[in-house]
PDB file of N, CA and C in Angstrom:
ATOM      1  N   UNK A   1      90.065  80.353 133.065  1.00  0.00           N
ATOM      2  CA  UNK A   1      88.641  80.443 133.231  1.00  0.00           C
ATOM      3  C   UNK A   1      88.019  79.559 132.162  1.00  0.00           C
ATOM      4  N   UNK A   2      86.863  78.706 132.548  1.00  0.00           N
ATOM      5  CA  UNK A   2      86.367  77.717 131.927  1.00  0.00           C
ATOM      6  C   UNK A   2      85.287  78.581 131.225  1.00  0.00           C
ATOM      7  N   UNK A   3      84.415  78.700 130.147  1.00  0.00           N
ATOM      8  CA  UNK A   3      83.343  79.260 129.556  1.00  0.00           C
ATOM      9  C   UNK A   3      82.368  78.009 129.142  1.00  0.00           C
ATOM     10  N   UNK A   4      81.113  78.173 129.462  1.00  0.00           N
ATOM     11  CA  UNK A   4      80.494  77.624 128.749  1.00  0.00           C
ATOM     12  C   UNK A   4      80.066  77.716 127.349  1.00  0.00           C
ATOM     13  N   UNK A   5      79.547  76.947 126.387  1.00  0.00           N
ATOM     14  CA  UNK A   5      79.419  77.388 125.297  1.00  0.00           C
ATOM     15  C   UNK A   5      78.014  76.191 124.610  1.00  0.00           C
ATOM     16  N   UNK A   6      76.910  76.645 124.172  1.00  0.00           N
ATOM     17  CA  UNK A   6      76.130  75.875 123.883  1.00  0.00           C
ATOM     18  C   UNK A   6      76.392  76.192 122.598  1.00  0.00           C
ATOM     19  N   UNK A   7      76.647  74.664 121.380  1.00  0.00           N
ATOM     20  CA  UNK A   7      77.008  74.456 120.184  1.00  0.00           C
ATOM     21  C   UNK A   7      75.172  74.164 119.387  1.00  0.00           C
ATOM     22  N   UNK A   8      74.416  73.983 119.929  1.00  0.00           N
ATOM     23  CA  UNK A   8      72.838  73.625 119.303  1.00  0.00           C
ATOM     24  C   UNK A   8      73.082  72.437 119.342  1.00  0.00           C
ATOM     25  N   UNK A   9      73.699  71.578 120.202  1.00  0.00           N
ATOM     26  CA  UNK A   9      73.746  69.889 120.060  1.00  0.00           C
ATOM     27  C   UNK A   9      74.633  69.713 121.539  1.00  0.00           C
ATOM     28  N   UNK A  10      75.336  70.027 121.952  1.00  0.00           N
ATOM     29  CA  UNK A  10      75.914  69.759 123.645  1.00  0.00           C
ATOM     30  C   UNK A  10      76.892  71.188 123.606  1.00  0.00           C
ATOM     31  N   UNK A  11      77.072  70.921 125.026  1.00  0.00           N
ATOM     32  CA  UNK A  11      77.377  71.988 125.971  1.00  0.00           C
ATOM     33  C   UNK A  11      79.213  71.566 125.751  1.00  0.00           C
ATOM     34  N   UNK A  12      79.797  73.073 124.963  1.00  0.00           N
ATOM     35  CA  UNK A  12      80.638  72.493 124.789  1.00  0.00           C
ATOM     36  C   UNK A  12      82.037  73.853 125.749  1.00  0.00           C
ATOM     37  N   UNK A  13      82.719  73.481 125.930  1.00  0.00           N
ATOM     38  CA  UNK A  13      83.537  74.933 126.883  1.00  0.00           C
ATOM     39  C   UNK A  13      84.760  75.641 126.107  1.00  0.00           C
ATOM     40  N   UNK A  14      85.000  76.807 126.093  1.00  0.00           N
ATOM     41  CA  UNK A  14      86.243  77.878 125.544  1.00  0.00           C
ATOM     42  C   UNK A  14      86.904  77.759 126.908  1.00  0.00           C
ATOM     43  N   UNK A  15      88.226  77.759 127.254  1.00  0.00           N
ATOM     44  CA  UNK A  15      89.406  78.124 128.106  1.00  0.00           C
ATOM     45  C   UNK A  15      89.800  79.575 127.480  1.00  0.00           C
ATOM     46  N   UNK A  16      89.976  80.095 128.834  1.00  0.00           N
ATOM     47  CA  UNK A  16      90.431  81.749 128.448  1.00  0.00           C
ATOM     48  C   UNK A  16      91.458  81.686 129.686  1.00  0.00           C
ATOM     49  N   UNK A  17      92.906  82.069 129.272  1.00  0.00           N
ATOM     50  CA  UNK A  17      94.085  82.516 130.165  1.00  0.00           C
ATOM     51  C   UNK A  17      94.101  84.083 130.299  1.00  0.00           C
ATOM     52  N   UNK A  18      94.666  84.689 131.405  1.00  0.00           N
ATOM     53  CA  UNK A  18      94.695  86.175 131.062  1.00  0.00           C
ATOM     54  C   UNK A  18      95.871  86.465 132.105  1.00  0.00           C
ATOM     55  N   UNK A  19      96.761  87.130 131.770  1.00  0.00           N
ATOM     56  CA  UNK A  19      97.785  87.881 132.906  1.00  0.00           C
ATOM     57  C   UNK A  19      98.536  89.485 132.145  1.00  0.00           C
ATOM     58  N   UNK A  20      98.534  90.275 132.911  1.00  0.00           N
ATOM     59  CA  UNK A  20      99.186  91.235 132.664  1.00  0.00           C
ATOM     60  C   UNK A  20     100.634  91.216 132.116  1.00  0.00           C
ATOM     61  N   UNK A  21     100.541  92.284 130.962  1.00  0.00           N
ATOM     62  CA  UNK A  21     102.186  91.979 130.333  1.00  0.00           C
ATOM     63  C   UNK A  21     102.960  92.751 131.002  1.00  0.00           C
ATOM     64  N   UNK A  22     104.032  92.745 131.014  1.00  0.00           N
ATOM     65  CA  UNK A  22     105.488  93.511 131.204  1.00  0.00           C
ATOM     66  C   UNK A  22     105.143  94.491 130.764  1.00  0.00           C
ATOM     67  N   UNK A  23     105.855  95.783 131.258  1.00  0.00           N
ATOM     68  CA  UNK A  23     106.376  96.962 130.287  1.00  0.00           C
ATOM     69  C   UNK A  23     107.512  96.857 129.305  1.00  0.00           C
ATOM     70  N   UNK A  24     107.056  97.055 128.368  1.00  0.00           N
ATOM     71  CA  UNK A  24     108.065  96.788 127.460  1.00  0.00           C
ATOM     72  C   UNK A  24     108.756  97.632 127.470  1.00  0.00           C
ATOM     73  N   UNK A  25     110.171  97.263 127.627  1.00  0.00           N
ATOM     74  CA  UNK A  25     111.412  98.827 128.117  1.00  0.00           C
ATOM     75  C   UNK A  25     111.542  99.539 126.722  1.00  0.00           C
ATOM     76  N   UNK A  26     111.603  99.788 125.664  1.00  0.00           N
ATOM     77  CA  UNK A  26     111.439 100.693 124.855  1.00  0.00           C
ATOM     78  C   UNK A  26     109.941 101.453 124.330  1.00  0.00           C
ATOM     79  N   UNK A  27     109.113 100.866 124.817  1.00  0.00           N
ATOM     80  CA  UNK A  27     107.801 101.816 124.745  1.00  0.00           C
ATOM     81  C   UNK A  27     107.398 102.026 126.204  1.00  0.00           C
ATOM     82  N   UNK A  28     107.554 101.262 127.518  1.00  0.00           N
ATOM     83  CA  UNK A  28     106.903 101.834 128.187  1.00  0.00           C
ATOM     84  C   UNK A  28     105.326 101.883 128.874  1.00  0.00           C
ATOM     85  N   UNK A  29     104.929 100.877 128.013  1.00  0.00           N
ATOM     86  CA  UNK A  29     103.299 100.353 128.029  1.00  0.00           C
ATOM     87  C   UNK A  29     103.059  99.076 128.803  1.00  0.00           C
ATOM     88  N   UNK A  30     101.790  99.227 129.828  1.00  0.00           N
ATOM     89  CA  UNK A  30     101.371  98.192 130.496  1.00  0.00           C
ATOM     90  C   UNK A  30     100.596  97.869 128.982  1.00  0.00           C
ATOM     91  N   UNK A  31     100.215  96.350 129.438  1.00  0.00           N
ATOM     92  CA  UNK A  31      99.601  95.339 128.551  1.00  0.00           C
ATOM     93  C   UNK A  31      98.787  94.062 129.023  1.00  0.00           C
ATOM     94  N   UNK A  32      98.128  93.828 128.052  1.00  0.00           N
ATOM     95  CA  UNK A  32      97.560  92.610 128.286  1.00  0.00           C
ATOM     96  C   UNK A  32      97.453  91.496 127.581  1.00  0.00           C
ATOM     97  N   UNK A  33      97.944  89.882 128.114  1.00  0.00           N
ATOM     98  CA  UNK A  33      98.328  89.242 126.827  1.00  0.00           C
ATOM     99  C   UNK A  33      97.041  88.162 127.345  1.00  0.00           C
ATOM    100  N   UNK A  34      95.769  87.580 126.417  1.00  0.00           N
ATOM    101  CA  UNK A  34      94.956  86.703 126.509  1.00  0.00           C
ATOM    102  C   UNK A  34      95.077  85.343 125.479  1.00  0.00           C
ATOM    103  N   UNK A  35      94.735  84.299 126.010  1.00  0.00           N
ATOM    104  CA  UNK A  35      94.945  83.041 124.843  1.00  0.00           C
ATOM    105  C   UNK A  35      93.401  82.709 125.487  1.00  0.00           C
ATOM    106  N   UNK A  36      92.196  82.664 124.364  1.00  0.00           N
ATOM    107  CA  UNK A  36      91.318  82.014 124.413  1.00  0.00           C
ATOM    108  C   UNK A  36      90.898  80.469 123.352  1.00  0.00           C
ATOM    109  N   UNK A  37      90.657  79.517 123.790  1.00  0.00           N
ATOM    110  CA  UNK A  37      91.306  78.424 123.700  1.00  0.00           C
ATOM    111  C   UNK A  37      89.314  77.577 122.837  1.00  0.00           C
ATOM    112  N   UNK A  38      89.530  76.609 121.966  1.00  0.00           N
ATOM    113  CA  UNK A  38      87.810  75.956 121.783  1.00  0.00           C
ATOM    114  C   UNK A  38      88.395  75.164 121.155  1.00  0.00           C
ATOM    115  N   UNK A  39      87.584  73.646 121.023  1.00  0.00           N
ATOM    116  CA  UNK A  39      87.882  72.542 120.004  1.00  0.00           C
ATOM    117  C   UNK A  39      86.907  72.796 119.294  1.00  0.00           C
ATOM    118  N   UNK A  40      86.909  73.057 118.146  1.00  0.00           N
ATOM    119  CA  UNK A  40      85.332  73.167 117.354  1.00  0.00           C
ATOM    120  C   UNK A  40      85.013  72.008 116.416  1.00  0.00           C
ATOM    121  N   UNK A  41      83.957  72.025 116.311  1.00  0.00           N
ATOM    122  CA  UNK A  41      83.397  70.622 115.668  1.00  0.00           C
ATOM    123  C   UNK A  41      84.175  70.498 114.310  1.00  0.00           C
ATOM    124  N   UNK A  42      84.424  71.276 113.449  1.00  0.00           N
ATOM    125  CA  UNK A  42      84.278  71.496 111.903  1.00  0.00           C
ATOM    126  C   UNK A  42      86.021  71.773 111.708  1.00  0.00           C
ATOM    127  N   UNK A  43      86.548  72.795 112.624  1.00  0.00           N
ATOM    128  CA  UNK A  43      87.800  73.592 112.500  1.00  0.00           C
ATOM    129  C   UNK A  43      89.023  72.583 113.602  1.00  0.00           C
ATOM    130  N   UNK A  44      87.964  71.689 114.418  1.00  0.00           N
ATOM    131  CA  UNK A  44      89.475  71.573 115.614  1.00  0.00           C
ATOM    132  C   UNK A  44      89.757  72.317 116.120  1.00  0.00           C
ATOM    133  N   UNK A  45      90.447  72.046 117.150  1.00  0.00           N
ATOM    134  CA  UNK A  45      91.214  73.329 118.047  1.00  0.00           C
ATOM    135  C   UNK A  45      91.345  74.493 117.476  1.00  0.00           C
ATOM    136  N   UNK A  46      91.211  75.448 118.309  1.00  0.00           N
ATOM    137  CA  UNK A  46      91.765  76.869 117.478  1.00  0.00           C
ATOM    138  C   UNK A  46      92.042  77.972 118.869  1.00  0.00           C
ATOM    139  N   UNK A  47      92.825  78.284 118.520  1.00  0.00           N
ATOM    140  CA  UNK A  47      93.415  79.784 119.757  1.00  0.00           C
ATOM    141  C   UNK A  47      93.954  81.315 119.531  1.00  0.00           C
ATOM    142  N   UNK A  48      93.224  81.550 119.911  1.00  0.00           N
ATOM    143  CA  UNK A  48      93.092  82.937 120.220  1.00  0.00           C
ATOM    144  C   UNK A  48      94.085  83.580 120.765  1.00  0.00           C
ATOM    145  N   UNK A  49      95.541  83.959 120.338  1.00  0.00           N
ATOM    146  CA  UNK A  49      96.362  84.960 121.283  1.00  0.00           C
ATOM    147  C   UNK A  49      96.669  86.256 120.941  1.00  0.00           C
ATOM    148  N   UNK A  50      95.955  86.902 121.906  1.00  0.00           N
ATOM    149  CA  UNK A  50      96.213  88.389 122.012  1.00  0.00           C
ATOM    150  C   UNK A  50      97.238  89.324 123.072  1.00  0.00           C
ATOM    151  N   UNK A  51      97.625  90.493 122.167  1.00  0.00           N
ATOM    152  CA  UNK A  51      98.226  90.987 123.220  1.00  0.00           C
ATOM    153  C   UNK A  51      98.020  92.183 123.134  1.00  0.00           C
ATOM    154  N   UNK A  52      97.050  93.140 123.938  1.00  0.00           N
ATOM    155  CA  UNK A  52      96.524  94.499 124.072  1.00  0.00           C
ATOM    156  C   UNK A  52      97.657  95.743 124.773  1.00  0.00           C
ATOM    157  N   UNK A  53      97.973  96.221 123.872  1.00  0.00           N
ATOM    158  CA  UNK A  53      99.116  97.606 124.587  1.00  0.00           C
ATOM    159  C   UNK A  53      98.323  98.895 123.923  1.00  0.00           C
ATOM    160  N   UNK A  54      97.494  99.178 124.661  1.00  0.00           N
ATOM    161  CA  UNK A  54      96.766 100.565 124.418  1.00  0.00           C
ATOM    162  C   UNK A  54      98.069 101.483 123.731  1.00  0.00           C
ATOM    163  N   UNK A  55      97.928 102.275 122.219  1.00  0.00           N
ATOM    164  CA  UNK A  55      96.390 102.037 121.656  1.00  0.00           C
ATOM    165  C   UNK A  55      96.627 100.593 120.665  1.00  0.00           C
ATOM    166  N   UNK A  56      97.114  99.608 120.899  1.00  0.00           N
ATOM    167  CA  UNK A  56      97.215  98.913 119.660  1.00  0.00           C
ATOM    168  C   UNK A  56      96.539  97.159 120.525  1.00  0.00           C
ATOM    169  N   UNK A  57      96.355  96.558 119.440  1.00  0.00           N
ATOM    170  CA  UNK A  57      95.868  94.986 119.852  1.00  0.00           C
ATOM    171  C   UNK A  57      95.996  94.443 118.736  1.00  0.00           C
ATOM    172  N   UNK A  58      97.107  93.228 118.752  1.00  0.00           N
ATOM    173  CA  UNK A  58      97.561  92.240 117.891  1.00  0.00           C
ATOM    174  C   UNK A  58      97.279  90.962 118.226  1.00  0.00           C
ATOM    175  N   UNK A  59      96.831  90.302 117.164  1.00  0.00           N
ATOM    176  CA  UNK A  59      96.066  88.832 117.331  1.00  0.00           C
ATOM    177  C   UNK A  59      96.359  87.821 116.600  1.00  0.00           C
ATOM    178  N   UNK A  60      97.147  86.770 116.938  1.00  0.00           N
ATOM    179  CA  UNK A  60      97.139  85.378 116.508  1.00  0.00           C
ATOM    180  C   UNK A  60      96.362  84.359 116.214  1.00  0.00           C
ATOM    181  N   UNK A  61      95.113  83.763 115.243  1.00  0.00           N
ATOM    182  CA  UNK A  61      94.742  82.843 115.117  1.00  0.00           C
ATOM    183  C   UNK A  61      95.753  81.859 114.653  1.00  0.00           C
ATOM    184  N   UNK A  62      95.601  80.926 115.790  1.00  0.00           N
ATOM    185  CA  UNK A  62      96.163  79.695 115.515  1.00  0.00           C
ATOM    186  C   UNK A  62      95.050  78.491 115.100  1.00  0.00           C
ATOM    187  N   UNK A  63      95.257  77.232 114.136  1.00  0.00           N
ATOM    188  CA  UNK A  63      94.835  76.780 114.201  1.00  0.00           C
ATOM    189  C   UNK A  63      95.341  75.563 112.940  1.00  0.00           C
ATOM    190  N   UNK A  64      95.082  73.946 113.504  1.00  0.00           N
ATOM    191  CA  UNK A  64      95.868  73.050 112.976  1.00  0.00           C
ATOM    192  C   UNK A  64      95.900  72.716 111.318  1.00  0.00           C
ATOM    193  N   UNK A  65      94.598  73.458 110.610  1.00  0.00           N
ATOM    194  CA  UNK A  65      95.033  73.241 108.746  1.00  0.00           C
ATOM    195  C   UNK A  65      94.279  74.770 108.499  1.00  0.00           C
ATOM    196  N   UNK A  66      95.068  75.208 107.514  1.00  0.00           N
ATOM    197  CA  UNK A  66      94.995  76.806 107.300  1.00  0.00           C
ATOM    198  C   UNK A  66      93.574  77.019 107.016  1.00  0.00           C
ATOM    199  N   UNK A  67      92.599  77.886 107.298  1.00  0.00           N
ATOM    200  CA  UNK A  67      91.616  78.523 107.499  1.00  0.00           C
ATOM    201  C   UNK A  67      91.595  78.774 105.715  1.00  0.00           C
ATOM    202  N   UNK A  68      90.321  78.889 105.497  1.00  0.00           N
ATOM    203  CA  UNK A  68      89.813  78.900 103.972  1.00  0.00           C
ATOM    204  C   UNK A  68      89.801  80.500 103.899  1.00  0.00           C
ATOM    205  N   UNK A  69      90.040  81.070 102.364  1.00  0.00           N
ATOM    206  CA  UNK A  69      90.263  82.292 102.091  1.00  0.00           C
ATOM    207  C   UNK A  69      89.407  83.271 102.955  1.00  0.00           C
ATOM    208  N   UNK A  70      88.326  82.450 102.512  1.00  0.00           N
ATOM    209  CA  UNK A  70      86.583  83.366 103.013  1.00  0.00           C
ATOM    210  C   UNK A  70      86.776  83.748 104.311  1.00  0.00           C
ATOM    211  N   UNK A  71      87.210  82.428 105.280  1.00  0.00           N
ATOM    212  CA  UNK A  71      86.833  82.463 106.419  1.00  0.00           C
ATOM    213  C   UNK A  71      88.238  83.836 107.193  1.00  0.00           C
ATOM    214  N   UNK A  72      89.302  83.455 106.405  1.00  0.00           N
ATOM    215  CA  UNK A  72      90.449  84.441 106.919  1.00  0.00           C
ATOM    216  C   UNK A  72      89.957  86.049 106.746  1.00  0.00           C
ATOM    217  N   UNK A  73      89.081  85.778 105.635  1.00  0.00           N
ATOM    218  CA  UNK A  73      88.842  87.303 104.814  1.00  0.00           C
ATOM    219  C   UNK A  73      87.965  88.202 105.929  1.00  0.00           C
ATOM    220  N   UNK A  74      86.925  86.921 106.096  1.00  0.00           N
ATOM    221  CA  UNK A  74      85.882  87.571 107.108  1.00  0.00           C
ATOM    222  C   UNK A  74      86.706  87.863 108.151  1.00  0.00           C
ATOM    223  N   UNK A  75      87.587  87.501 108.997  1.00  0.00           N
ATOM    224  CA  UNK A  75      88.337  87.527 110.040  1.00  0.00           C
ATOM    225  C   UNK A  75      88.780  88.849 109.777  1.00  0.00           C
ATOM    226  N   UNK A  76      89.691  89.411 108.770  1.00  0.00           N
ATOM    227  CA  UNK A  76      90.306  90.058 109.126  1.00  0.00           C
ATOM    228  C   UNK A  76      89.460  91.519 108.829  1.00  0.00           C
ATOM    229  N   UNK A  77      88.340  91.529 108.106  1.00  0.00           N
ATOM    230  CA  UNK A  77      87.331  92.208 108.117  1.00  0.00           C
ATOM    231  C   UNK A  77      86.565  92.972 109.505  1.00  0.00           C
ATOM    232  N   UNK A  78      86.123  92.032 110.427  1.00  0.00           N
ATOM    233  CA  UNK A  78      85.780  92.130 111.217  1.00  0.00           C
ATOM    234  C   UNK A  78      86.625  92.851 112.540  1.00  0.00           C
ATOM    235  N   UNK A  79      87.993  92.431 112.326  1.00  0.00           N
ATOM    236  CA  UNK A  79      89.000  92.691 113.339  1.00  0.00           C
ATOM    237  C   UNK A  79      89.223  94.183 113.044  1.00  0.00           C
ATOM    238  N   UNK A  80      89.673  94.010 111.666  1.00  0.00           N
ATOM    239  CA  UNK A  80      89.549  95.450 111.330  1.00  0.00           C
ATOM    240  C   UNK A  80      88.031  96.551 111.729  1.00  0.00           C
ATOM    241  N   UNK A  81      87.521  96.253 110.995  1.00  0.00           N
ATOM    242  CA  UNK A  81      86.142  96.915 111.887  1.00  0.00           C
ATOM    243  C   UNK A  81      86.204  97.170 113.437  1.00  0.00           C
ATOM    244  N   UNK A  82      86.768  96.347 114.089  1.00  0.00           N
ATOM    245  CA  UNK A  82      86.821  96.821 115.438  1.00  0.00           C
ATOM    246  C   UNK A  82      87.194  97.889 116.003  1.00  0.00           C
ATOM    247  N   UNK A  83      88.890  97.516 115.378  1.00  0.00           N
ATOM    248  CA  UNK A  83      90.182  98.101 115.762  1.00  0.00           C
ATOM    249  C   UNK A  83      89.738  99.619 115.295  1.00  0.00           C
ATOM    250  N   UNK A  84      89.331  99.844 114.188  1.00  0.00           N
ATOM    251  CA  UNK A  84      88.678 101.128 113.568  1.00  0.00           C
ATOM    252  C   UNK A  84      87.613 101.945 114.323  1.00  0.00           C
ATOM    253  N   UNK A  85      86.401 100.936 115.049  1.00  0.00           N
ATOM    254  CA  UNK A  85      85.379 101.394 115.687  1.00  0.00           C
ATOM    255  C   UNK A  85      86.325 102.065 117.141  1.00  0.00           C
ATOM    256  N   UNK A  86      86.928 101.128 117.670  1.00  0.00           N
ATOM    257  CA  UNK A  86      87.445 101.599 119.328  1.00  0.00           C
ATOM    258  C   UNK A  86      88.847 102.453 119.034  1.00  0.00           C
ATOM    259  N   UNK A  87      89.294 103.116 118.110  1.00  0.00           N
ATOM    260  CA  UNK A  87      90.041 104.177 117.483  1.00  0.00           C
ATOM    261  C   UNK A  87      91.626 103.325 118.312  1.00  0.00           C
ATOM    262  N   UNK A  88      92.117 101.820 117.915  1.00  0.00           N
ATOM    263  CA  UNK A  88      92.985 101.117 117.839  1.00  0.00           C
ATOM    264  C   UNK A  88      93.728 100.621 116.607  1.00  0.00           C
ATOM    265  N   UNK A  89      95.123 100.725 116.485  1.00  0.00           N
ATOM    266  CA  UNK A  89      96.071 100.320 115.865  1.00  0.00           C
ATOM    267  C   UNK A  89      95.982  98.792 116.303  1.00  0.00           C
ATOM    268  N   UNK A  90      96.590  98.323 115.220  1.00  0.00           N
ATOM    269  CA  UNK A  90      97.126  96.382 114.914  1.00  0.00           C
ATOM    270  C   UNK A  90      96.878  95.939 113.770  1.00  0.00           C
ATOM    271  N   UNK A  91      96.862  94.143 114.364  1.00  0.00           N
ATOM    272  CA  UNK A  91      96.659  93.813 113.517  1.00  0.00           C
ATOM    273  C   UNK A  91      96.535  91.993 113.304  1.00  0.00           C
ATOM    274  N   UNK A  92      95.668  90.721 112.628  1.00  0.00           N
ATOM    275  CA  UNK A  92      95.885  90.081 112.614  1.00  0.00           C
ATOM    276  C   UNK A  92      96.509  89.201 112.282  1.00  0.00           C
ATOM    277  N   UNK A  93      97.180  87.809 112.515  1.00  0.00           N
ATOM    278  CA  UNK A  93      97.993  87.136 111.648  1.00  0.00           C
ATOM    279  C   UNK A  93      97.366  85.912 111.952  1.00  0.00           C
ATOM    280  N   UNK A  94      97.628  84.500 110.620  1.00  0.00           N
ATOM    281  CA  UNK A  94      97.323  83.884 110.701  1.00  0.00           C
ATOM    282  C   UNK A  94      98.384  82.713 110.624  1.00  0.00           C
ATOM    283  N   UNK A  95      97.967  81.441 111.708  1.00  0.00           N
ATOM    284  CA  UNK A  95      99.237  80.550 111.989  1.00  0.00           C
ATOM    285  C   UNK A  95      98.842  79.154 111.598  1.00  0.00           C
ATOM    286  N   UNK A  96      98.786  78.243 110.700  1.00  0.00           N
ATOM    287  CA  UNK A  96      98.715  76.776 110.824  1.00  0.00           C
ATOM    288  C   UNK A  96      99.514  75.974 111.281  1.00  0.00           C
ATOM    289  N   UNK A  97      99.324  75.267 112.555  1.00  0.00           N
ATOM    290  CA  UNK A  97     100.006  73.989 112.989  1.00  0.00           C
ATOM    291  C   UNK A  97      99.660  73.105 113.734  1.00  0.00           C
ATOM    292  N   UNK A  98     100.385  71.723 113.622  1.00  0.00           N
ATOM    293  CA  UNK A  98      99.781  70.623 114.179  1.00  0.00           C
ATOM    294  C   UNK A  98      99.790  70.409 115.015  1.00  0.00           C
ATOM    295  N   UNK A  99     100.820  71.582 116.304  1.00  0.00           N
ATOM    296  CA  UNK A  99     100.960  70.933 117.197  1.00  0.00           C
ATOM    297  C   UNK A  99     100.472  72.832 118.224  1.00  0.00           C
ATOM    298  N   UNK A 100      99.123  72.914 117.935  1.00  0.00           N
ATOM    299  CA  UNK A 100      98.696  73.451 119.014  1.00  0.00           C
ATOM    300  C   UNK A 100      98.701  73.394 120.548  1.00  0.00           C
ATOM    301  N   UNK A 101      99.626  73.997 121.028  1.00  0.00           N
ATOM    302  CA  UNK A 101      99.947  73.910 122.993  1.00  0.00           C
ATOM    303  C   UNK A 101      98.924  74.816 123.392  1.00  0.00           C
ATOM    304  N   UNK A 102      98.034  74.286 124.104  1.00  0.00           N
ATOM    305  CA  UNK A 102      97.740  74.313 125.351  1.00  0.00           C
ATOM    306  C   UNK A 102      98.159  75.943 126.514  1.00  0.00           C
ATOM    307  N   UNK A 103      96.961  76.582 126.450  1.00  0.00           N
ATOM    308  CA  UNK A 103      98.055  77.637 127.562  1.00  0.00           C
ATOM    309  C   UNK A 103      97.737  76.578 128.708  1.00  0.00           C
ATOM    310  N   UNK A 104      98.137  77.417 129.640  1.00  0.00           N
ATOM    311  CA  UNK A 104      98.373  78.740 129.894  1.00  0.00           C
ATOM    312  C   UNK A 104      99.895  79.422 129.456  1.00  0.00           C
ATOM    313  N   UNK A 105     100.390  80.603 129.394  1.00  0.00           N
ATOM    314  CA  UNK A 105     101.831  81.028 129.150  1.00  0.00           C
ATOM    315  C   UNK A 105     102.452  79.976 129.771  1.00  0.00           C
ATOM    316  N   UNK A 106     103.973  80.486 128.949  1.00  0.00           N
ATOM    317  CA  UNK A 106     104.879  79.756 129.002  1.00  0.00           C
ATOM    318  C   UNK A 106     105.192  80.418 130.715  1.00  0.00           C
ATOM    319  N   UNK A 107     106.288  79.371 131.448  1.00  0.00           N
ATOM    320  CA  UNK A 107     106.363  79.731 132.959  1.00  0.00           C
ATOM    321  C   UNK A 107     107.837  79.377 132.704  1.00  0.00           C
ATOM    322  N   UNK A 108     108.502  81.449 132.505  1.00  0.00           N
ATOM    323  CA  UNK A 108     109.485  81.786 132.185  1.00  0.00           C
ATOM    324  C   UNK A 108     109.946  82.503 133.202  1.00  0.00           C
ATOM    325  N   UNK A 109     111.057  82.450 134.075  1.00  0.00           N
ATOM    326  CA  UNK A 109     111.173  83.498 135.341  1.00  0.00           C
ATOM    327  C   UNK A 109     111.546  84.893 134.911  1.00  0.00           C
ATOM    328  N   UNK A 110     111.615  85.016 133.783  1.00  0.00           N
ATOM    329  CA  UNK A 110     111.832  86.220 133.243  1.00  0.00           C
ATOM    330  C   UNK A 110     110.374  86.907 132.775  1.00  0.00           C
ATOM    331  N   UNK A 111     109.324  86.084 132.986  1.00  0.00           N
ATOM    332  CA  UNK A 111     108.098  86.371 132.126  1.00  0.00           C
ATOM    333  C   UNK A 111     107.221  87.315 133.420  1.00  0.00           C
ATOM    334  N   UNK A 112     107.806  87.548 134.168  1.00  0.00           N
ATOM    335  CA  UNK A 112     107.100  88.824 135.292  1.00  0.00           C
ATOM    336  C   UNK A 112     105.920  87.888 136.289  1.00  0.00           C
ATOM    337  N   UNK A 113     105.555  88.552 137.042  1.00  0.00           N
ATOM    338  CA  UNK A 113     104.077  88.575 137.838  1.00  0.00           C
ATOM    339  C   UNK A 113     103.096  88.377 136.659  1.00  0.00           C
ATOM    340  N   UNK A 114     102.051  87.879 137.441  1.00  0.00           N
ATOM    341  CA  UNK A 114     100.971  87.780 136.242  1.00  0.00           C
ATOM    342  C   UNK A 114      99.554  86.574 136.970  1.00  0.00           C
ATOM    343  N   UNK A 115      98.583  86.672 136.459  1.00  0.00           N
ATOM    344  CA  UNK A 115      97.380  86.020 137.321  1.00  0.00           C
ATOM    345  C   UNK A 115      96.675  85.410 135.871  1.00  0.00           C
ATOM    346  N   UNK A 116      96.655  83.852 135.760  1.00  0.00           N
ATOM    347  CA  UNK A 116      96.581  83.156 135.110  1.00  0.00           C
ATOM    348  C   UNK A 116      95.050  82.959 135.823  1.00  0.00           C
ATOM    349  N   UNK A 117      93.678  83.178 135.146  1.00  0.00           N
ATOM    350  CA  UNK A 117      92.819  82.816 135.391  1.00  0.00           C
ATOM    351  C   UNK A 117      91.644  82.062 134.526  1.00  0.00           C
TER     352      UNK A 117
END
């Protein structure tokens, strides 16, 4: 799914993938794994991968030169605040690299059914 996104200077778009996860055979939990995707003016690329298994949601910022203390701090501030408000377990991590891919998931025949939208 394409998003629009007005930056205060042009119309710029987020990519969002979404498909249902597997049950994971030792817990047992449907899931949901999302990669939301933006080139940003200041940061470059950066992506968003999540993977929601009620009660918990774990999150990957990726992005190509490591995020400044502040900006990680606020991040994980906020995430936390969430996870706390909607009475959820997790947690974030943070990834630098140069070679940010592109979703959608990987297209693994082992990787189940799933609706890439």
């Amino acid at each position: 799914m394409v998003l629009p996104l007005f930056d205060g200077e042009r119309l710029q778009q987020i990519r969002m993938h979404m498909r249902r996860a597997r049950k994971d055979k030792g817990e047992g939990r449907d899931g949901v794994r999302f990669i939301v995707e933006a080139e940003l003016s200041r940061l470059g690329p950066l992506q968003l991968d999540g993977l929601v298994r009620m009660p918990a949601f774990d999150l990957v910022v990726r992005s190509r030169e490591p995020l400044a203390p502040a900006m990680r701090a606020d991040i994980l501030q906020i995430f936390g605040d969430a996870l706390a408000a909607a009475g959820l377990k997790g947690g974030v991590t943070f990834t630098a690299t140069p070679d940010i891919r592109p979703g959608p998931f990987e297209d693994r025949p082992d990787a189940g059914y799933g609706l890439t939208v």
